[in-house]
Structures are given as structure tokens and as C-alpha cells.
PDB file of N, CA and C in Angstrom:
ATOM      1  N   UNK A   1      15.061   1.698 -13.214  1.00  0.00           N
ATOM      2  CA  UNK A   1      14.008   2.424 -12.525  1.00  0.00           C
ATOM      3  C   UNK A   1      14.495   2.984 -11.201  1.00  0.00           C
ATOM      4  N   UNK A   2      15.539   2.492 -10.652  1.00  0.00           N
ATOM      5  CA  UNK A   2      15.686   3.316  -9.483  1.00  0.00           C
ATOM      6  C   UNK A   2      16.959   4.069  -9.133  1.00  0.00           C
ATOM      7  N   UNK A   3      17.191   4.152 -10.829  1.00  0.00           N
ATOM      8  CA  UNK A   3      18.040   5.848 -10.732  1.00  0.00           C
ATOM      9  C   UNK A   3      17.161   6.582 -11.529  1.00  0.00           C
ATOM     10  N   UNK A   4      15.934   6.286 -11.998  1.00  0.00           N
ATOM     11  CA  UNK A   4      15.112   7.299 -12.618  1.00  0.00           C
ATOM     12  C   UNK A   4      13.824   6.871 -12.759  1.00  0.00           C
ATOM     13  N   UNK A   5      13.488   7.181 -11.647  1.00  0.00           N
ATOM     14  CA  UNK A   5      11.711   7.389 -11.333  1.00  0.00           C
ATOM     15  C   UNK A   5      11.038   8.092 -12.570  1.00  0.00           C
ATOM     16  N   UNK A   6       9.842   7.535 -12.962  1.00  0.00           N
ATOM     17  CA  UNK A   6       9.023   8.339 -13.668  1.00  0.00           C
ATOM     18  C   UNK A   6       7.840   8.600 -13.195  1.00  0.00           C
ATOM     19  N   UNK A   7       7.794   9.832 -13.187  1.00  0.00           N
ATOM     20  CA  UNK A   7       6.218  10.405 -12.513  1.00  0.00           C
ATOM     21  C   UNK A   7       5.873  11.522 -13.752  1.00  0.00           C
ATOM     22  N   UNK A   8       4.348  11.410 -14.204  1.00  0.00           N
ATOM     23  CA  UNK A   8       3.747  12.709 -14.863  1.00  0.00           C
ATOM     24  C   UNK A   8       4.081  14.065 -14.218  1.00  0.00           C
ATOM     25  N   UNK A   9       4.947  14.076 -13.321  1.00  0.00           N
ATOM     26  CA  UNK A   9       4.929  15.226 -12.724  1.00  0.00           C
ATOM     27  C   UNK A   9       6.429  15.695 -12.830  1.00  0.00           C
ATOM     28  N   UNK A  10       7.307  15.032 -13.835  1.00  0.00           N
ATOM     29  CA  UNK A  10       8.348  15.476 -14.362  1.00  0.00           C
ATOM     30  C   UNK A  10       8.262  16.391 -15.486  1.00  0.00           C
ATOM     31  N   UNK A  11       7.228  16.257 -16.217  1.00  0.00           N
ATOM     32  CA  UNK A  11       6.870  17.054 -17.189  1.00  0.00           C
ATOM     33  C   UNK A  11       6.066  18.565 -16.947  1.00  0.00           C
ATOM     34  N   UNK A  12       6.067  18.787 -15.691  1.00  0.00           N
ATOM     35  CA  UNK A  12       5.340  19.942 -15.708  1.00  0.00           C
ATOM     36  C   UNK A  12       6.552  21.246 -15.230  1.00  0.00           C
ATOM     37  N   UNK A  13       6.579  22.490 -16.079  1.00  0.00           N
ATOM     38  CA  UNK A  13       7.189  23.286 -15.764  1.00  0.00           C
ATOM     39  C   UNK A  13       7.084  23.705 -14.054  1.00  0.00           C
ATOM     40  N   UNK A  14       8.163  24.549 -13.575  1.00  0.00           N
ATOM     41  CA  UNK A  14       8.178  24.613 -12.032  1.00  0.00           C
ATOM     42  C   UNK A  14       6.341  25.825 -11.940  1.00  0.00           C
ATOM     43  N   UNK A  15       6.475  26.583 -12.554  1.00  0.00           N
ATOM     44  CA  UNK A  15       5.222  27.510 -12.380  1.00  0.00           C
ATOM     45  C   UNK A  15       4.150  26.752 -12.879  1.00  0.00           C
ATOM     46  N   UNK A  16       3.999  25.657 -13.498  1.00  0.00           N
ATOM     47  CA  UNK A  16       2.592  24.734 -13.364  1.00  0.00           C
ATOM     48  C   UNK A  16       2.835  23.824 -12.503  1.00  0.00           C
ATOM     49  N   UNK A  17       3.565  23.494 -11.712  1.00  0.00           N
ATOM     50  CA  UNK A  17       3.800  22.740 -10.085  1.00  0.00           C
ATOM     51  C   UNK A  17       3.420  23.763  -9.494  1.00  0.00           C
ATOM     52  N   UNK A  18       3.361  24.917  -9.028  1.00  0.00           N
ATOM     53  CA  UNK A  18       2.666  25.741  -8.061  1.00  0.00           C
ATOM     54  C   UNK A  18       1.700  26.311  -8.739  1.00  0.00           C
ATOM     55  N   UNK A  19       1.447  26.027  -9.429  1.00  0.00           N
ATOM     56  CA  UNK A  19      -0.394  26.806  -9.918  1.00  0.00           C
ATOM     57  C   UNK A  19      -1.117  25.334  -9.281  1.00  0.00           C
ATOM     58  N   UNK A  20      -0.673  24.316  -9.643  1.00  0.00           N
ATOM     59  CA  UNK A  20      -1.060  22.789  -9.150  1.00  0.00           C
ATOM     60  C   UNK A  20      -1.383  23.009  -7.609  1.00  0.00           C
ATOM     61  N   UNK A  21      -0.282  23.279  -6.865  1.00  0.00           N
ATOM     62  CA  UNK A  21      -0.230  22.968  -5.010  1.00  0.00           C
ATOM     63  C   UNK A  21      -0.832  24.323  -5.132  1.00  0.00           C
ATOM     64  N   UNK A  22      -1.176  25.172  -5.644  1.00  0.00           N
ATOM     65  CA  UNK A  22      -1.765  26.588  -5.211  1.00  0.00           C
ATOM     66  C   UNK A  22      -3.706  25.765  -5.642  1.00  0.00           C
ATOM     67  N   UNK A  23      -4.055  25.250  -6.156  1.00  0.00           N
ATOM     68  CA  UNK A  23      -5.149  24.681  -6.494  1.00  0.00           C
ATOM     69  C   UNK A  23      -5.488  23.740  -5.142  1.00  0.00           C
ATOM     70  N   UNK A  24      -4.430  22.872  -5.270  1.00  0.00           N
ATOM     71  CA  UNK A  24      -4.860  21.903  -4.167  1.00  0.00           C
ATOM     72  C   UNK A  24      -5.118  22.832  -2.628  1.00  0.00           C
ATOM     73  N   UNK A  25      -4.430  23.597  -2.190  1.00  0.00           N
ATOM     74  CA  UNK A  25      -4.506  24.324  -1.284  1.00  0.00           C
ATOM     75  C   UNK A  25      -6.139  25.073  -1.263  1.00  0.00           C
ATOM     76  N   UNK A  26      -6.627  25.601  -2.620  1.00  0.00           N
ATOM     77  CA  UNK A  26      -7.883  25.867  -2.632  1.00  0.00           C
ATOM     78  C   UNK A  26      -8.763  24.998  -2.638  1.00  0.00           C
ATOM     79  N   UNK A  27      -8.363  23.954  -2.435  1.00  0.00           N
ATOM     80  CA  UNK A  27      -9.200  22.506  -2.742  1.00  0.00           C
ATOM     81  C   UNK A  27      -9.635  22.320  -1.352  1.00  0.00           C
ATOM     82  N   UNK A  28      -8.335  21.867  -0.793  1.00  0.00           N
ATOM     83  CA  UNK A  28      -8.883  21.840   0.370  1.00  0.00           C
ATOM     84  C   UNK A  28      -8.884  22.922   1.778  1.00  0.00           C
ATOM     85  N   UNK A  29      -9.123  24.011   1.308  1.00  0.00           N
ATOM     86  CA  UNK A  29      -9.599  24.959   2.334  1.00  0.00           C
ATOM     87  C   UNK A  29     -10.785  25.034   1.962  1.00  0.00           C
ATOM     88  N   UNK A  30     -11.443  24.753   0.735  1.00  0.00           N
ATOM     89  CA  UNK A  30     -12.900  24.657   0.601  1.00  0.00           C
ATOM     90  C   UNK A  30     -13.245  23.482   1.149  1.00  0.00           C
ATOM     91  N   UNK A  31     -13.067  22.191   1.547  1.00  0.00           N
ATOM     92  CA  UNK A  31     -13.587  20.961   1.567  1.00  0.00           C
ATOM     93  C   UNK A  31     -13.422  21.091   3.568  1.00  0.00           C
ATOM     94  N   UNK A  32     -12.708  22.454   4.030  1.00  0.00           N
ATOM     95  CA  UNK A  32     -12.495  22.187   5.326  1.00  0.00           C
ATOM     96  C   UNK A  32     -14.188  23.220   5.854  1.00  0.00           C
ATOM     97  N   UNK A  33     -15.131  23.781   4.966  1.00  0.00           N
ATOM     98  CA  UNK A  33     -16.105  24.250   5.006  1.00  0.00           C
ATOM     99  C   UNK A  33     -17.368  23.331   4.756  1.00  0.00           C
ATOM    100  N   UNK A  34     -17.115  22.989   3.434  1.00  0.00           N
ATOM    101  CA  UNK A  34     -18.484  21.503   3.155  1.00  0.00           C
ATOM    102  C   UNK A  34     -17.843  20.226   3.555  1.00  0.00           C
ATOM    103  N   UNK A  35     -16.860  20.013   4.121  1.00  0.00           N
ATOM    104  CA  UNK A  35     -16.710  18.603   4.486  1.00  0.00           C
ATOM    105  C   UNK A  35     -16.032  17.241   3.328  1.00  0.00           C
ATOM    106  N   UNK A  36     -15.727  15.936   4.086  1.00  0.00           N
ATOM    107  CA  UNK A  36     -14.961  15.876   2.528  1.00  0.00           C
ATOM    108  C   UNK A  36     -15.826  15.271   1.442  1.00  0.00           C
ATOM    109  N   UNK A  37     -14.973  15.786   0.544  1.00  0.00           N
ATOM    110  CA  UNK A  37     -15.658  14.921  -1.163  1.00  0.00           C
ATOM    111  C   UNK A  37     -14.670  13.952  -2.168  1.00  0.00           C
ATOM    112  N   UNK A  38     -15.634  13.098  -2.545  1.00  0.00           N
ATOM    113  CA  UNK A  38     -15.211  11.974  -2.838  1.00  0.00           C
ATOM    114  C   UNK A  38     -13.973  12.420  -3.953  1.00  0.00           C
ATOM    115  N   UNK A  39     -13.007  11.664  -4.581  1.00  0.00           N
ATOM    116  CA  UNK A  39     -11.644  12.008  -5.793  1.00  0.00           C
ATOM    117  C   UNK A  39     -12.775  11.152  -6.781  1.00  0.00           C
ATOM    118  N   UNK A  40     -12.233  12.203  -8.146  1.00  0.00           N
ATOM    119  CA  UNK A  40     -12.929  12.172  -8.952  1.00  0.00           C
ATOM    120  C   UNK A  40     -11.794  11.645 -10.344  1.00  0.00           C
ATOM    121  N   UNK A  41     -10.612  11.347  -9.806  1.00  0.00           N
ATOM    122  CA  UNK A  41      -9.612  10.721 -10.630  1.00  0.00           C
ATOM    123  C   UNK A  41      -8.909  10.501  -9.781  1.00  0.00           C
ATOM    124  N   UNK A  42      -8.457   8.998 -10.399  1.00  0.00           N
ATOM    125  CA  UNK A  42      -7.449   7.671  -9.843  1.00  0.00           C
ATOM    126  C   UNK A  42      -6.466   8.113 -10.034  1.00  0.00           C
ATOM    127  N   UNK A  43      -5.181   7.765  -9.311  1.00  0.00           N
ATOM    128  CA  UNK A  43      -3.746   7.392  -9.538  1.00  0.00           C
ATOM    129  C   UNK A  43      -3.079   6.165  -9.049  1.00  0.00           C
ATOM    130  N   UNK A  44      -2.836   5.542  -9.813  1.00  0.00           N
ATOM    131  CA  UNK A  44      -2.346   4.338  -9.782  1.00  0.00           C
ATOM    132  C   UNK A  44      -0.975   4.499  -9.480  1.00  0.00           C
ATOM    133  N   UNK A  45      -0.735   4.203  -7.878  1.00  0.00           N
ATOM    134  CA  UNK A  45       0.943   4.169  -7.501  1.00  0.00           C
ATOM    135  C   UNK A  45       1.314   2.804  -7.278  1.00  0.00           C
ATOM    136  N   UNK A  46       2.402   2.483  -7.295  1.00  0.00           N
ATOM    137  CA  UNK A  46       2.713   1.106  -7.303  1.00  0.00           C
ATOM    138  C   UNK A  46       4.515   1.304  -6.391  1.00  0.00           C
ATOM    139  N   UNK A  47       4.562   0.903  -4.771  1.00  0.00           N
ATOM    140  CA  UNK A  47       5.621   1.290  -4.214  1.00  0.00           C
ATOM    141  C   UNK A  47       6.565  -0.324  -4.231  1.00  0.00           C
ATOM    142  N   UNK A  48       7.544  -0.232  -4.440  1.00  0.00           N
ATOM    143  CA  UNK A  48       8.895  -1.399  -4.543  1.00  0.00           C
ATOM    144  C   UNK A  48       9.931  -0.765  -3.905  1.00  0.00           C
ATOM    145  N   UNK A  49      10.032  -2.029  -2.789  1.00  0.00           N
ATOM    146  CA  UNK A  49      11.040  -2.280  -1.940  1.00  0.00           C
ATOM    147  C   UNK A  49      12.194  -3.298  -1.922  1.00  0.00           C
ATOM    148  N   UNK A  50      13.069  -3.069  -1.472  1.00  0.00           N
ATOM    149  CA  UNK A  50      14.296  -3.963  -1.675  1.00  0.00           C
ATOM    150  C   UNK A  50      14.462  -4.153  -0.246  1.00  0.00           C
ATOM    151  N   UNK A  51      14.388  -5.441  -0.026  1.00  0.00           N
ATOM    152  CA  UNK A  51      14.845  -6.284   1.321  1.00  0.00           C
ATOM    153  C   UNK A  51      16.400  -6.184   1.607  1.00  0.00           C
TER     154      UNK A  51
END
């Protein structure tokens, strides 16, 4: 695992990674007008460290 991270976000072509951050960007320039709103889906991260 820590020469190869897995994230759902390996699977997405580079032009559906910026249709993605081009969304979020509309996400929240709207939420900087009505204020914030609650996430409506979880992600479960889990961070490991080595002492």
C-alpha cells in the first residue's frame, strides 16, 4: 500500500478530473451566496503513519 495508494480517483480519465474540480468550483461559488450546506455523501478516509 505505500507504493500504491488506491483512490476512486485513479480511475477517472484526466477530462473527468476537471469536469469534477470545474463542478466543485460551481459548488462552491454557489454555497458562497446561500451559505453552507450540509454533504450529501460520505468518504471514508483512513490516514497511516509510520513512526
Amino acid at each position: 500500500m505505500a507504493e500504491r495508494p488506491q483512490s476512486k480517483f485513479t480511475r477517472l480519465t484526466p477530462a473527468e478530473f476537471r469536469q469534477g474540480l470545474r463542478r466543485l468550483e460551481e459548488d462552491a461559488r454557489r454555497e458562497e451566496a446561500t451559505g453552507p450546506v450540509p454533504v450529501a455523501e460520505r468518504y471514508d478516509v483512513a490516514v497511516f503513519a509510520v513512526p
